[in-house]
N, C-alpha and C. Protein backbone atom coordinates (compact mmCIF):
# COMPACT_ATOMS: atom_id res chain seq x y z
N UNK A 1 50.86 48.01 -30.83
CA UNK A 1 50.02 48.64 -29.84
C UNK A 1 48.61 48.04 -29.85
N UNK A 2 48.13 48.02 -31.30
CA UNK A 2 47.02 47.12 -30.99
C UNK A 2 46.55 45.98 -30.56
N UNK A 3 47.88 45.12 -31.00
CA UNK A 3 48.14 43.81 -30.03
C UNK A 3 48.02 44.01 -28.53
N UNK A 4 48.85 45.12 -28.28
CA UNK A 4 49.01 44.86 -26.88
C UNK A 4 47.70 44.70 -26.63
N UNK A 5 46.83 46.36 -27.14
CA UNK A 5 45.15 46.19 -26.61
C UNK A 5 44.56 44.60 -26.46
N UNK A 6 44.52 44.66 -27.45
CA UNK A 6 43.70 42.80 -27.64
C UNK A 6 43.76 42.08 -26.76
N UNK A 7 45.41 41.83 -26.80
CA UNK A 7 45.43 40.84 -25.42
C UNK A 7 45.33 41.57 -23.83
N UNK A 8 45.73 42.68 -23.43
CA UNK A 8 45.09 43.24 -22.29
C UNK A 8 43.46 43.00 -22.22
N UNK A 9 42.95 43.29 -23.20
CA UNK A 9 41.33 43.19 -22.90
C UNK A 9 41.15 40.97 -22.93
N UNK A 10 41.29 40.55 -23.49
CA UNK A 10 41.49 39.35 -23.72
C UNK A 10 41.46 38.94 -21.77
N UNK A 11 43.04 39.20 -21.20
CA UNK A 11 43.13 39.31 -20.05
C UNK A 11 42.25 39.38 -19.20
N UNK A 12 41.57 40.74 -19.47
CA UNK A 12 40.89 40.99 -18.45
C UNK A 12 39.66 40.63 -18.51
N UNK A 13 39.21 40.01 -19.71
CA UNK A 13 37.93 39.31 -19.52
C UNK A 13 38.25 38.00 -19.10
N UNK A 14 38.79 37.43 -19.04
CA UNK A 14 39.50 35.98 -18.69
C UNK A 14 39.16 36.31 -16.77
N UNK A 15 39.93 37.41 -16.41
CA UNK A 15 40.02 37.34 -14.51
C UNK A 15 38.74 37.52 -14.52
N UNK A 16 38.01 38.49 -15.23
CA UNK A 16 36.73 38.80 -14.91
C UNK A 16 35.80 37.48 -14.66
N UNK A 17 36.31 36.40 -15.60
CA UNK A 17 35.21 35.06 -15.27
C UNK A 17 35.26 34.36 -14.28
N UNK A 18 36.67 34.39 -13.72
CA UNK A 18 36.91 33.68 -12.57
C UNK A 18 36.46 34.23 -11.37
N UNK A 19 36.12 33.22 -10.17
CA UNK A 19 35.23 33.31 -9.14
C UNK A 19 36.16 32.58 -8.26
N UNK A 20 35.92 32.78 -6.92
CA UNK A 20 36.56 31.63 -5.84
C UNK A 20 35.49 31.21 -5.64
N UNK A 21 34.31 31.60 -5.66
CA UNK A 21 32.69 30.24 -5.07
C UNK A 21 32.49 29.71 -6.16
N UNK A 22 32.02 27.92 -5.86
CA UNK A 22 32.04 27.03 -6.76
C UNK A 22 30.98 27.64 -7.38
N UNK A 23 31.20 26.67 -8.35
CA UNK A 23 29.77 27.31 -9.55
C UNK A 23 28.66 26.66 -8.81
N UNK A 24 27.82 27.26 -9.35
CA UNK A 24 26.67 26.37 -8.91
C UNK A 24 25.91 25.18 -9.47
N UNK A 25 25.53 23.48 -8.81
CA UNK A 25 25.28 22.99 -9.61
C UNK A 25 23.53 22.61 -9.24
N UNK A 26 22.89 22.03 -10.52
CA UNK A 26 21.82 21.65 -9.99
C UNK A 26 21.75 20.50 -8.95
N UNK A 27 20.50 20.22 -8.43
CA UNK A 27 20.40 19.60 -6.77
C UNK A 27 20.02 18.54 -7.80
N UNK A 28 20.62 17.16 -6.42
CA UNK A 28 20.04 15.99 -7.54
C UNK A 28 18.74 15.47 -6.98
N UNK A 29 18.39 14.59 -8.07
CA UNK A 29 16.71 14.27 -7.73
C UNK A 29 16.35 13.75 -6.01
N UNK A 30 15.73 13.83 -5.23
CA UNK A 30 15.74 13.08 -4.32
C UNK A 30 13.96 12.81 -3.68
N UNK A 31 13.50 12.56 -2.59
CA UNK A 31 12.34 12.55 -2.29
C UNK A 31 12.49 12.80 -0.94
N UNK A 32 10.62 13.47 -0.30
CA UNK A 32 10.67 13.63 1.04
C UNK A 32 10.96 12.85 1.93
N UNK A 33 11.40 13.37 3.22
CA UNK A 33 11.73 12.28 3.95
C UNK A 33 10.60 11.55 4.60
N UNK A 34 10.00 10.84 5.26
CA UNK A 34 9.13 9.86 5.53
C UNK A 34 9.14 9.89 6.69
N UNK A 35 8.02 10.34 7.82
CA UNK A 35 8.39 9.80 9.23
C UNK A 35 7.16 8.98 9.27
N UNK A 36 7.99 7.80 9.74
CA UNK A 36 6.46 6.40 9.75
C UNK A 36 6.29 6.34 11.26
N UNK A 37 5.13 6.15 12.26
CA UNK A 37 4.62 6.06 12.49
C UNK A 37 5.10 4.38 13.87
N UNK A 38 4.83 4.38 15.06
CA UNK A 38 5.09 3.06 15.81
C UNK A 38 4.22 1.54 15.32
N UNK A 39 4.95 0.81 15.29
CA UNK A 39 3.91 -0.26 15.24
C UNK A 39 3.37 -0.90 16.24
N UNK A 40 2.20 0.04 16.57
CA UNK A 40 1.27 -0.32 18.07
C UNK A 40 -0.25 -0.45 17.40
N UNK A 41 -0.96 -1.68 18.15
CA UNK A 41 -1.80 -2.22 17.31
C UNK A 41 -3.16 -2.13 18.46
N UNK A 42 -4.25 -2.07 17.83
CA UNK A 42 -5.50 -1.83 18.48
C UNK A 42 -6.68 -2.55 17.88
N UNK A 43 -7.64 -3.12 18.77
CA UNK A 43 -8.57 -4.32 18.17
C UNK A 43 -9.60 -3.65 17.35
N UNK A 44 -9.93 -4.43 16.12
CA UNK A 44 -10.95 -4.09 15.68
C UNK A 44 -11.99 -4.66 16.03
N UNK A 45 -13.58 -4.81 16.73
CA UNK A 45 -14.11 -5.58 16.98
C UNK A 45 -15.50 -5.00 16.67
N UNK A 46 -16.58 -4.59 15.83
CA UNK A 46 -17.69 -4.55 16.22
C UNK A 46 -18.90 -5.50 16.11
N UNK A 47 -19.99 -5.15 16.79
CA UNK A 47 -20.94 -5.96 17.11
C UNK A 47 -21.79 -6.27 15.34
N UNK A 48 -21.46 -5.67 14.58
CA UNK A 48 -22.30 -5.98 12.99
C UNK A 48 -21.36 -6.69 12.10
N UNK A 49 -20.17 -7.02 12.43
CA UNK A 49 -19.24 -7.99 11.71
C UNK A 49 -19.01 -9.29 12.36
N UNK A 50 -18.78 -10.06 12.04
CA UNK A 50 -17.90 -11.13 12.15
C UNK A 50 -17.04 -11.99 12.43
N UNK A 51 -16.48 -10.66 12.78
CA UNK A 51 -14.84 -11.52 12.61
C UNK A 51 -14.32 -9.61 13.90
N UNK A 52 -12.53 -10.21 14.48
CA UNK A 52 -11.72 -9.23 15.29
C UNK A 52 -10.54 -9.61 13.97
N UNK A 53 -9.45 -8.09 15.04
CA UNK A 53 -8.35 -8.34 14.08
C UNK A 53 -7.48 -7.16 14.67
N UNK A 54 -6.47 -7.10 14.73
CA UNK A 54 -6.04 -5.74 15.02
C UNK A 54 -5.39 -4.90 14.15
N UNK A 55 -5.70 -3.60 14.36
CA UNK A 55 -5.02 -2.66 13.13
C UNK A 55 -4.23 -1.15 14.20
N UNK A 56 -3.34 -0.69 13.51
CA UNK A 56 -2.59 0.27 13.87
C UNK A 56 -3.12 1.12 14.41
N UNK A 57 -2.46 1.67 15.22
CA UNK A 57 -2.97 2.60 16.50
C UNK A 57 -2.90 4.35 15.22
N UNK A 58 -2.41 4.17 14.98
CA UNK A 58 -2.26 5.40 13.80
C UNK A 58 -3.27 5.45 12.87
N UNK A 59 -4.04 4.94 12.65
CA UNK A 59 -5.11 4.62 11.74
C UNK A 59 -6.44 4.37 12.72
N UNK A 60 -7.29 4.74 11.57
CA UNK A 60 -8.62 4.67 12.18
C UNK A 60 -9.95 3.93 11.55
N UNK A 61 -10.57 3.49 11.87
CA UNK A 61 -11.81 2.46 10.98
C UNK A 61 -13.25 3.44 10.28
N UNK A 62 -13.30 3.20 9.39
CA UNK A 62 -14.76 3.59 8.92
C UNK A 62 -15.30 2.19 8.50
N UNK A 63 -16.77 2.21 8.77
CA UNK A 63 -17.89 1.00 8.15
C UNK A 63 -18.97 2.19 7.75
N UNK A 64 -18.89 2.08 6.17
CA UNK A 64 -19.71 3.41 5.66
C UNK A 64 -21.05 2.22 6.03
N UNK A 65 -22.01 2.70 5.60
CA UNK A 65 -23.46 2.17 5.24
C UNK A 65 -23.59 0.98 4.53
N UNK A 66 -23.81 -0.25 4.62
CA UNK A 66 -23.66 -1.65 4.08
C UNK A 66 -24.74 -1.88 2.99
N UNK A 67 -24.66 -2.35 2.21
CA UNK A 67 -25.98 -3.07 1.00
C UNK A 67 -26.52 -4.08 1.69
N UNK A 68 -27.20 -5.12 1.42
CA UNK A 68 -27.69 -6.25 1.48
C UNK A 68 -26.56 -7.62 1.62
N UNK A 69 -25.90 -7.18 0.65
CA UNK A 69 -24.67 -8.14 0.17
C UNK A 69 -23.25 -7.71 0.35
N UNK A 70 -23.18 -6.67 0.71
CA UNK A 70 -21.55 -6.45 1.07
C UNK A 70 -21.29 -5.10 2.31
N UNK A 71 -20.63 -5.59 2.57
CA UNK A 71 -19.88 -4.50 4.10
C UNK A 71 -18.45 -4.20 4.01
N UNK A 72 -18.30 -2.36 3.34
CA UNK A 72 -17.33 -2.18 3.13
C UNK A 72 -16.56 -1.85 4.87
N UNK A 73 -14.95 -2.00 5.28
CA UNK A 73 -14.46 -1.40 6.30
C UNK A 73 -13.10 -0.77 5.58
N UNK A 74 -13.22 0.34 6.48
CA UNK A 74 -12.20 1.12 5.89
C UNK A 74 -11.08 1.70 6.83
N UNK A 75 -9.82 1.26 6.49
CA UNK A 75 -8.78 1.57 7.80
C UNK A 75 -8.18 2.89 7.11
N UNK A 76 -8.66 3.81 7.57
CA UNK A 76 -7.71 5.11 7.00
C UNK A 76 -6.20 5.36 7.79
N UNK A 77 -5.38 5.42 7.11
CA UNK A 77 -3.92 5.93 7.66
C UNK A 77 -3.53 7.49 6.81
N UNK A 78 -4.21 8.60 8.00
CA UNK A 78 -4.54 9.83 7.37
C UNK A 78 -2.92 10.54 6.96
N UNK A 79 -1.97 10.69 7.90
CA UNK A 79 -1.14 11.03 7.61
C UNK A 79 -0.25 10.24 6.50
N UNK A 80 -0.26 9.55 6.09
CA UNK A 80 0.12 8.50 4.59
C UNK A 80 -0.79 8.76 3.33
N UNK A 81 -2.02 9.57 3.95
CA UNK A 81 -2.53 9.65 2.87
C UNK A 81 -3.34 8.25 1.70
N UNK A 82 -4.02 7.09 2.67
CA UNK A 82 -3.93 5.82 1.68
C UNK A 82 -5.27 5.54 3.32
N UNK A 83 -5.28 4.01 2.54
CA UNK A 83 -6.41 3.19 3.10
C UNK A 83 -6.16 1.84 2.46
N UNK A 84 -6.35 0.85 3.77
CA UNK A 84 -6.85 -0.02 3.20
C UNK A 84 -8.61 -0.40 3.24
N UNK A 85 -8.54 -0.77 2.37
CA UNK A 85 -10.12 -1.12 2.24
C UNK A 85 -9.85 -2.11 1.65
N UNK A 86 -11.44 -2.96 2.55
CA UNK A 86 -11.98 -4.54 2.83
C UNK A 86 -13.51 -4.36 2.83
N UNK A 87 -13.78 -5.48 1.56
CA UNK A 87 -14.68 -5.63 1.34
C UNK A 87 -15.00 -6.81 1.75
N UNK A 88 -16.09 -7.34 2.46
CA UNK A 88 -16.42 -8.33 3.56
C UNK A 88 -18.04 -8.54 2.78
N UNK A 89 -18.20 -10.54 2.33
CA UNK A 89 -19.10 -10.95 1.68
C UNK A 89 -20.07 -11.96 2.31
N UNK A 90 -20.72 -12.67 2.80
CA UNK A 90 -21.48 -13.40 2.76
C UNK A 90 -21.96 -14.53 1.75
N UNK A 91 -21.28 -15.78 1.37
CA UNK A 91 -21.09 -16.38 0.36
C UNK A 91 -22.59 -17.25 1.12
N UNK A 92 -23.70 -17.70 -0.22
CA UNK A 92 -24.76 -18.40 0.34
C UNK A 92 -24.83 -19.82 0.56
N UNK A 93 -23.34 -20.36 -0.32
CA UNK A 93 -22.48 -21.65 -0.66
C UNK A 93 -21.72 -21.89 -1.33
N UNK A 94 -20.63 -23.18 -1.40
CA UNK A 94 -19.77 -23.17 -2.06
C UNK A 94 -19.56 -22.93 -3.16
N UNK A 95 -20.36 -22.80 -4.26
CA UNK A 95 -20.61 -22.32 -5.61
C UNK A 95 -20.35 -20.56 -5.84
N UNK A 96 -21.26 -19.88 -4.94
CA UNK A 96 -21.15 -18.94 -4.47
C UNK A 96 -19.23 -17.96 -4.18
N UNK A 97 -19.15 -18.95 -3.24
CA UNK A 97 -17.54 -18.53 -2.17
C UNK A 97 -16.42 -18.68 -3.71
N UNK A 98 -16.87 -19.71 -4.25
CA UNK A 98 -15.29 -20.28 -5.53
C UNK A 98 -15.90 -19.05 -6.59
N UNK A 99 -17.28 -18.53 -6.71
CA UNK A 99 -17.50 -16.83 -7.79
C UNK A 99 -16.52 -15.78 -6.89
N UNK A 100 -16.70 -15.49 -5.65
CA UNK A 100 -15.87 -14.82 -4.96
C UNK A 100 -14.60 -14.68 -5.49
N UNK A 101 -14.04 -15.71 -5.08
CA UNK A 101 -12.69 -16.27 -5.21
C UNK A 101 -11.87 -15.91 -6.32
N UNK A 102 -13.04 -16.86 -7.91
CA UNK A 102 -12.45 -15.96 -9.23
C UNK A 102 -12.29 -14.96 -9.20
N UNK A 103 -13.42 -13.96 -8.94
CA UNK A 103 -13.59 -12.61 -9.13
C UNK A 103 -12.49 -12.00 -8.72
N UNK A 104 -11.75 -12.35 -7.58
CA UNK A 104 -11.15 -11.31 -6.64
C UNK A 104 -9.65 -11.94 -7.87
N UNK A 105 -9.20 -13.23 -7.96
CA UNK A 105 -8.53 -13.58 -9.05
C UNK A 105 -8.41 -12.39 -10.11
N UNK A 106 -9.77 -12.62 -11.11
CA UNK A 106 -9.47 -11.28 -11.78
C UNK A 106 -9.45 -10.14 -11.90
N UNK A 107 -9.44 -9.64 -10.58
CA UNK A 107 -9.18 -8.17 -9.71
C UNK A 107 -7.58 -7.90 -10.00
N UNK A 108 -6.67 -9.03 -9.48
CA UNK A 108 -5.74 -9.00 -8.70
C UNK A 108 -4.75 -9.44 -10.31
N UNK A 109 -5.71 -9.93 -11.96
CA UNK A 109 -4.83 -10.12 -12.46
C UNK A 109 -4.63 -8.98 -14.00
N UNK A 110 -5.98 -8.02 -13.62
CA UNK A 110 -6.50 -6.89 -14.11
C UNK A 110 -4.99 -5.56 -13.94
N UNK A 111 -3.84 -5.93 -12.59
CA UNK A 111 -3.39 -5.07 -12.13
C UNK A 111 -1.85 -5.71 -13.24
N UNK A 112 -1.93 -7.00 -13.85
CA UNK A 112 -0.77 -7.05 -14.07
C UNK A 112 -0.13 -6.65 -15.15
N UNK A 113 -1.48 -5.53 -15.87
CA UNK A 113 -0.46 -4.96 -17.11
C UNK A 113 0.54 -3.66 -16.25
N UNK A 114 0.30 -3.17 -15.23
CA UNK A 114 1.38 -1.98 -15.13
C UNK A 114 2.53 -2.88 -13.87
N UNK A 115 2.27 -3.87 -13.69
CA UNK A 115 3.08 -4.64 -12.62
C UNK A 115 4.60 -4.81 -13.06
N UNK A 116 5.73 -4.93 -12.65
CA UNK A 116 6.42 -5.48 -13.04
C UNK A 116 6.85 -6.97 -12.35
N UNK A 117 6.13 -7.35 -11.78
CA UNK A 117 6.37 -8.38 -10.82
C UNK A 117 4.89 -8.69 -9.74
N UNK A 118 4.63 -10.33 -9.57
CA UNK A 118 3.77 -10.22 -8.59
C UNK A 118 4.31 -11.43 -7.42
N UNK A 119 4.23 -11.24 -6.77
CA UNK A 119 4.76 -12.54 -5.47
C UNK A 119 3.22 -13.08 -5.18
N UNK A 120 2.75 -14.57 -4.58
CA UNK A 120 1.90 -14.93 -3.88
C UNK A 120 2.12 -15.74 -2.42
N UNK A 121 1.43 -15.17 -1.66
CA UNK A 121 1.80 -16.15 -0.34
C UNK A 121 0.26 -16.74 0.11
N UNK A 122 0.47 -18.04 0.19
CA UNK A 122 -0.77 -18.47 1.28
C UNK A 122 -0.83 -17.99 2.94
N UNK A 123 -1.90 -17.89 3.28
CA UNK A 123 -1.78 -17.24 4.65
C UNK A 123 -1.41 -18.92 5.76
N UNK A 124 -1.39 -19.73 5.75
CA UNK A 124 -0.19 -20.57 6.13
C UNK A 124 0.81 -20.39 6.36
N UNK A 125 1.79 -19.80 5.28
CA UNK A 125 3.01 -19.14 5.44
C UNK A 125 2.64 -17.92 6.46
N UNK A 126 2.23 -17.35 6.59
CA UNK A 126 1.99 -15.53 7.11
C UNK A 126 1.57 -15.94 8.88
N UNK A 127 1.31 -17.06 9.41
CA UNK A 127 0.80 -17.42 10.33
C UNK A 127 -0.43 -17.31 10.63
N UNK A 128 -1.30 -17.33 9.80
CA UNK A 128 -2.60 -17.16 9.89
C UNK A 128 -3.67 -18.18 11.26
N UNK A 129 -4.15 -17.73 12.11
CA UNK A 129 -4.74 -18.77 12.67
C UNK A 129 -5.84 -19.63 11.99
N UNK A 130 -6.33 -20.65 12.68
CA UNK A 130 -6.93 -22.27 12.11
C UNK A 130 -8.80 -21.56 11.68
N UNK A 131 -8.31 -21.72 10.68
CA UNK A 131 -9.80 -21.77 9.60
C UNK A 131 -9.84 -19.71 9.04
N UNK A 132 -8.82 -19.79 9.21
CA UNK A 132 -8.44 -18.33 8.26
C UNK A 132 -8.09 -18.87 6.83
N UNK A 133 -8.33 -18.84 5.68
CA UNK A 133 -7.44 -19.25 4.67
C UNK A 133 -7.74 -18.18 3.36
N UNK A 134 -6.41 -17.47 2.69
CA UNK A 134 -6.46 -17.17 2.25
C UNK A 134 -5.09 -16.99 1.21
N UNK A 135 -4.82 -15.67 0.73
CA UNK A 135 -3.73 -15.40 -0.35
C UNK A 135 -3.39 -14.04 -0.33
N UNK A 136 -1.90 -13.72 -0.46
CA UNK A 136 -1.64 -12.31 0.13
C UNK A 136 -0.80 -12.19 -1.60
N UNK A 137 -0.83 -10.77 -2.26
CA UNK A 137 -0.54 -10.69 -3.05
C UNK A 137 0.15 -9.38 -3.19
N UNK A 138 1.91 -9.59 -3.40
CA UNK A 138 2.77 -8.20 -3.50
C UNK A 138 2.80 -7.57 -4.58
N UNK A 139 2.44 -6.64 -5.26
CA UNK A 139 2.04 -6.28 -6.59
C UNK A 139 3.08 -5.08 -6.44
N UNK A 140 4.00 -5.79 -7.57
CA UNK A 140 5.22 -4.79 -7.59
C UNK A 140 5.40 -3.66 -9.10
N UNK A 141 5.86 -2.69 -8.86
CA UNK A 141 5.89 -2.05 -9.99
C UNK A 141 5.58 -0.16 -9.20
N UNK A 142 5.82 0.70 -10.38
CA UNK A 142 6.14 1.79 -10.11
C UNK A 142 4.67 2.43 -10.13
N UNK A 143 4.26 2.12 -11.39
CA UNK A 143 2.81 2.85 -10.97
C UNK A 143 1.36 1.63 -10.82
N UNK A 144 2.45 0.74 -10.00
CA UNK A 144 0.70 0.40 -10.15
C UNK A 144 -0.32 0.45 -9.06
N UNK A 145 -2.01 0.47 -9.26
CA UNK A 145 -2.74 1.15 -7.92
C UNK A 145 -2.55 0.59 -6.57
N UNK A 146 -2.57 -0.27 -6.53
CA UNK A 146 -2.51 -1.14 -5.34
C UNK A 146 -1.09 -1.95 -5.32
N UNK A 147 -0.25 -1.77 -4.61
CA UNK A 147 0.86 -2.33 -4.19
C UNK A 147 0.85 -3.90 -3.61
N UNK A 148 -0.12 -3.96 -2.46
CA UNK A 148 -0.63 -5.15 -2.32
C UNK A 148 -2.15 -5.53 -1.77
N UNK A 149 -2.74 -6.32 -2.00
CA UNK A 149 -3.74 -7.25 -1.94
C UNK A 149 -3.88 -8.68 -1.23
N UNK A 150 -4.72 -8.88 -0.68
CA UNK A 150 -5.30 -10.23 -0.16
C UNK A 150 -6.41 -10.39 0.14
N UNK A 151 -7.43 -11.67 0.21
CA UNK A 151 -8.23 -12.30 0.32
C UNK A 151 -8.42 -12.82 1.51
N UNK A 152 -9.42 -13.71 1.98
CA UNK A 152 -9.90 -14.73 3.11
C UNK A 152 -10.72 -14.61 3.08
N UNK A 153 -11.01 -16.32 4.04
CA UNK A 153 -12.16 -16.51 3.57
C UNK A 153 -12.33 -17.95 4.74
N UNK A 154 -12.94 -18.43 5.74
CA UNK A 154 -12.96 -19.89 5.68
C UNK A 154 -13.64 -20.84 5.50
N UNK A 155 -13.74 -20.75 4.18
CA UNK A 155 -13.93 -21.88 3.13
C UNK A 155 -15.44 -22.46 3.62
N UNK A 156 -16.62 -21.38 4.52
CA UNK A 156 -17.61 -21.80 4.37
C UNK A 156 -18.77 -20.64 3.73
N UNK A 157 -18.93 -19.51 4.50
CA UNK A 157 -19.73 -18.76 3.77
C UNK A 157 -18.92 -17.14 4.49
N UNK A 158 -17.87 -17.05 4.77
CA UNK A 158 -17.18 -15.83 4.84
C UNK A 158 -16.43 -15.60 4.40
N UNK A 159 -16.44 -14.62 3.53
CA UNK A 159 -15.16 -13.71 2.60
C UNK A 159 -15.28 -12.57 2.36
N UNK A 160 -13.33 -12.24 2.45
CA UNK A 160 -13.67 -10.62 2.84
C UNK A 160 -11.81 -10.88 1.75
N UNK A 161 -11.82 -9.77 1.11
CA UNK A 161 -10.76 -9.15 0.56
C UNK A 161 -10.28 -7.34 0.76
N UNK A 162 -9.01 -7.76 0.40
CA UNK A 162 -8.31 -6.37 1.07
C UNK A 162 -6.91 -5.51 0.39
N UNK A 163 -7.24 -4.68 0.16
CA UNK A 163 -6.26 -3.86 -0.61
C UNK A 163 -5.95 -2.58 -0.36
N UNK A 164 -4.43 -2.38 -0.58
CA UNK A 164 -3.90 -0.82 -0.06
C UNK A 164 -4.16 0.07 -0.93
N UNK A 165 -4.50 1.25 -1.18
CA UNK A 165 -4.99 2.29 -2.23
C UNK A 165 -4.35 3.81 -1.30
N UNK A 166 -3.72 4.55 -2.66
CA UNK A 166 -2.94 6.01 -1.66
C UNK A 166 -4.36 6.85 -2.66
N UNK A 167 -4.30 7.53 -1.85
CA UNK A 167 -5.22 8.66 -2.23
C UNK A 167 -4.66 10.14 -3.38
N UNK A 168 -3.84 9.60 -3.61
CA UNK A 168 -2.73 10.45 -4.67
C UNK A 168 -2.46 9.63 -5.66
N UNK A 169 -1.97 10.15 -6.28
CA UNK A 169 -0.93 9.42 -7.85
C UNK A 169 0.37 9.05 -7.15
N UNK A 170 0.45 7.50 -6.42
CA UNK A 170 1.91 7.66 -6.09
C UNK A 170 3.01 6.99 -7.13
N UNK A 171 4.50 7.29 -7.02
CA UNK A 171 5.03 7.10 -7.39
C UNK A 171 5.78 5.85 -6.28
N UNK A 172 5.13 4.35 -6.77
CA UNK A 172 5.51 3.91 -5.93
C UNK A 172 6.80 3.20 -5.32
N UNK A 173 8.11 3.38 -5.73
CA UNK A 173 9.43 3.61 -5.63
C UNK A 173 9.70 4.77 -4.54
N UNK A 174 9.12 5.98 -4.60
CA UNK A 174 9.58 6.55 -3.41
C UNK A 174 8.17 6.75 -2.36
N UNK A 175 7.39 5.92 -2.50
CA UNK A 175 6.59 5.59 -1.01
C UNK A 175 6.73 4.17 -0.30
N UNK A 176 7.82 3.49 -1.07
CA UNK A 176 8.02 2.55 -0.59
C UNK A 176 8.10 2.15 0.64
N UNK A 177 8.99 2.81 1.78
CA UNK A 177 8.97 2.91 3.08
C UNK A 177 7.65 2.67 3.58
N UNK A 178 6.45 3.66 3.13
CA UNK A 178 5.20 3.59 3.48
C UNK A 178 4.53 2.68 3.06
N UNK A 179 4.48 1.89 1.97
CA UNK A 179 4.17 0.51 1.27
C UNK A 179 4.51 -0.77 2.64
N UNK A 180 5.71 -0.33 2.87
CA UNK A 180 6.33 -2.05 3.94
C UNK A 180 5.70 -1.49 5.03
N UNK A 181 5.65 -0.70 6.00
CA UNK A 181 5.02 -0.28 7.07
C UNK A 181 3.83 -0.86 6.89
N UNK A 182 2.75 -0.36 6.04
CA UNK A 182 1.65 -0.52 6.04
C UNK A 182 1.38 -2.14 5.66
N UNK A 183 1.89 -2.98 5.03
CA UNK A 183 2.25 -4.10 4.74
C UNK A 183 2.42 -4.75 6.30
N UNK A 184 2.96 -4.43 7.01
CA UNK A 184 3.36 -4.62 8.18
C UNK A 184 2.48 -5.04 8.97
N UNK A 185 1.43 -3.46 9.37
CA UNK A 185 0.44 -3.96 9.70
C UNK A 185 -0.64 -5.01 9.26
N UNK A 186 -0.74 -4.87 7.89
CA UNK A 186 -1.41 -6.04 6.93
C UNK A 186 -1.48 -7.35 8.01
N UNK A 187 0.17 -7.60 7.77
CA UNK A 187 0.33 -8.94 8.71
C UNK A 187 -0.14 -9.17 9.68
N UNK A 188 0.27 -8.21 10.70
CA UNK A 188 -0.32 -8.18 11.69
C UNK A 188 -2.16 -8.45 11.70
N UNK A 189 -3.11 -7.80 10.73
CA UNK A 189 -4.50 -7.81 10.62
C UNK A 189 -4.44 -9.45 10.20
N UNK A 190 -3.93 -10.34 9.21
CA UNK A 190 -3.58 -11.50 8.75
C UNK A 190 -3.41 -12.66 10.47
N UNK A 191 -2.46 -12.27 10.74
CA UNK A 191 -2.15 -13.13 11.61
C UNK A 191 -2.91 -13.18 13.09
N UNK A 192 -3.80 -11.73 13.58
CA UNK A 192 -4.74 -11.73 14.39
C UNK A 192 -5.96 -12.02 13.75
N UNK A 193 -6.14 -12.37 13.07
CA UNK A 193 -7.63 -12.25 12.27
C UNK A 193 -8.34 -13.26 12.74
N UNK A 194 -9.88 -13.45 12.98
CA UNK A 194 -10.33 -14.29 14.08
C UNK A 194 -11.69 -14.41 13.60
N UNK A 195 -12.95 -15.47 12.60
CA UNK A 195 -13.94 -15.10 12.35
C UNK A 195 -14.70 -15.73 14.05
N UNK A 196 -15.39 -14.75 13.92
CA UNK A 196 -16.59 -15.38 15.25
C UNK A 196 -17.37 -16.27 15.36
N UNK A 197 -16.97 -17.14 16.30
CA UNK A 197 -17.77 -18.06 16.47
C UNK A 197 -19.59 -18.34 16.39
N UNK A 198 -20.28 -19.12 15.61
CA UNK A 198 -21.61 -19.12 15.90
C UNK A 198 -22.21 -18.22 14.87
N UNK A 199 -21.14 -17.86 13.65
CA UNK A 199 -21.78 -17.13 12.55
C UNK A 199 -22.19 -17.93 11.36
């Protein structure tokens, strides 16, 4: 009789566990979804710079307050949360333009302890028009600040460098989407880029 008990209760804790709805499992990792933005492009042109270029209709320009020696411009892309910012120089001569040049060098080699990878392109390759010359730099890796970078300059007393920066801690594996977009336009600023004549 006590057997029987045992295993009756045995039994009935057994049906008791069973369910017809699946168990439940945890959700797997994933990220938000991304809505990017058209690639429609709009001139940059004002009368205290230098140089045109066009940048995304989704984005917008700031030129905070300039020093003596440098003129920051700033393309905000608010809904991405990021900017590129370009810093635009006045080299007094060639001695001058090749300090530039290093400098921005060890800007760009300052980034390669969290990099896992860096690509370089001359703006030749990128289609750059005649007396644009510069270097576009893909800075690959998960956390590092700037994804990509580039320079120009033509090679007499104008240079201006340029880099993407998110305004967050990104994780850059899942903003990637937003990395090539914005890259995109890059090119586009690269391949319209135009210094003004008579400067």
């Amino acid at each position: 009789m006590r057997n029987y008990l045992l295993w009756s209760l045995l039994v009935l804790l057994l049906a008791g566990c069973h369910s017809d709805k699946e168990a439940e499992q945890p959700k797997p990792v994933g990220y938000f979804r991304l809505e990017l933005p058209s690639q429609e492009y709009q001139k940059f042109d004002t009368a205290v710079l230098p140089f045109t270029f066009d940048y995304s209709r989704s984005a917008y320009y700031e030129v905070p307050k300039s020093s003596d020696t440098a003129t920051w411009v700033l393309i905000h892309y608010p809904k991405q949360n990021a900017s590129i910012e370009m810093l635009y120089k006045w080299a007094k001569d060639s001695a001058d333009l090749t300090r530039l040049m290093l400098a921005d060098r060890d800007f760009v080699e300052f980034h390669y302890q969290k990099a896992s990878g860096v690509t370089t392109r001359d703006f030749r390759e990128l289609g750059a028009k005649e007396h644009v010359n510069g270097l576009f730099y893909d800075i690959y890796g998960k956390e590092v600040a700037c994804p990509f970078h580039y320079w120009m300059t033509d090679e007499q007393h104008n240079f201006m460098r340029a880099t993407l920066y998110f305004h967050f801690t990104p994780n850059n594996d899942s903003v990637q989407p937003v990395i090539n977009s914005i890259r995109e336009d890059a090119l586009r600023m690269i391949q319209t880029f135009e210094w003004k004549k008579n400067e």
